[in-house]
Protein backbone atom coordinates (compact mmCIF):
# COMPACT_ATOMS: atom_id res chain seq x y z
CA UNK A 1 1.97 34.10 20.96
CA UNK A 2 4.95 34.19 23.17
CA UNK A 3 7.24 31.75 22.95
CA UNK A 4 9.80 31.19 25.99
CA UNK A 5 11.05 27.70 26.04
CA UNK A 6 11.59 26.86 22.57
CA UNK A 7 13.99 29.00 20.12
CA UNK A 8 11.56 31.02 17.33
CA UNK A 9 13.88 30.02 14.96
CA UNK A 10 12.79 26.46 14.99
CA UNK A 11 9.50 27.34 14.81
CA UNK A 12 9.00 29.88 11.96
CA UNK A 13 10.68 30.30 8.54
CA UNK A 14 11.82 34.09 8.50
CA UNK A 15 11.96 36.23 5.05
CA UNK A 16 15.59 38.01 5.39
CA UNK A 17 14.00 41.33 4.43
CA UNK A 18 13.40 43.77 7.83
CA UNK A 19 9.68 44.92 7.60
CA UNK A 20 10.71 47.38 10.39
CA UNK A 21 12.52 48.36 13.37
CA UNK A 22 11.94 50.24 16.72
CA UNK A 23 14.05 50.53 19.83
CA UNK A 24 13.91 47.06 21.60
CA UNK A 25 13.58 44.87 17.82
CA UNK A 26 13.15 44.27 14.04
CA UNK A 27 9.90 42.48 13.03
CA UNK A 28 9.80 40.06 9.89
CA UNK A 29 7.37 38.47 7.80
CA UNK A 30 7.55 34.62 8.90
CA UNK A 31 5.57 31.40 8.17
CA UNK A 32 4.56 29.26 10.93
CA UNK A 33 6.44 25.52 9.77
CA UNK A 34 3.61 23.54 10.99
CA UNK A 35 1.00 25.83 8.82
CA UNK A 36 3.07 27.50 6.16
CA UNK A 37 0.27 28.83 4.62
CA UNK A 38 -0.44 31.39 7.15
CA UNK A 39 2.29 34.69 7.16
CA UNK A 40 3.10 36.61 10.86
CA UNK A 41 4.38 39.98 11.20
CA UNK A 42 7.06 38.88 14.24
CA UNK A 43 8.63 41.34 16.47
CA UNK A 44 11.90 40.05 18.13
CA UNK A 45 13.46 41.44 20.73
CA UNK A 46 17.24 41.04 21.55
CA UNK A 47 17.40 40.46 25.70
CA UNK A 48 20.60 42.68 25.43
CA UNK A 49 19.06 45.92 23.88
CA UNK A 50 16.65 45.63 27.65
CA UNK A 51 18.40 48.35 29.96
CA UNK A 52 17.23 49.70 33.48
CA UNK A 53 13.95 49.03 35.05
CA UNK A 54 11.93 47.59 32.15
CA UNK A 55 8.74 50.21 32.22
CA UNK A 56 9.41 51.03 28.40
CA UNK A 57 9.57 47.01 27.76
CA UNK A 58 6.70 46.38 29.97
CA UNK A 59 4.42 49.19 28.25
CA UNK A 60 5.71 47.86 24.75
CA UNK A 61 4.63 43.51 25.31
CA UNK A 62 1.56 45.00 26.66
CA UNK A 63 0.90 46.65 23.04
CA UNK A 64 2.02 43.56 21.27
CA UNK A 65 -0.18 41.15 23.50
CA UNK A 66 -2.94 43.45 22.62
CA UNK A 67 -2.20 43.18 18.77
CA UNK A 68 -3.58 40.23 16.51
């Protein structure tokens, strides 16, 4: 799920522990707030680590929108 116009923060309850970073993000374990029973592994992405055309970001949300 992408989420554009509200902030994930309101959305999801983040553990402070990193599960794991790469070049464009960390991802976190998180609970949805409206289901807190379920757990996400969430990959955030910081708009100021995007640089020059995008192809590397492109090729990288079309992994994650393939991922479950």
């Amino acid at each position: 799920m992408t989420i554009a116009s509200e902030d994930i923060r309101e959305l999801y309850i983040f553990d402070e522990k990193e599960l794991g970073h790469g070049h464009y993000g960390s991802v976190r374990r998180a609970k949805f707030i409206r289901d807190p029973g379920k757990t996400y592994a969430i990959k955030t992405i910081r708009k100021d680590n995007i640089k020059g055309n995008g192809l590397l970001l492109k090729r990288e949300l079309e992994i994650l929108r393939n991922s479950d």
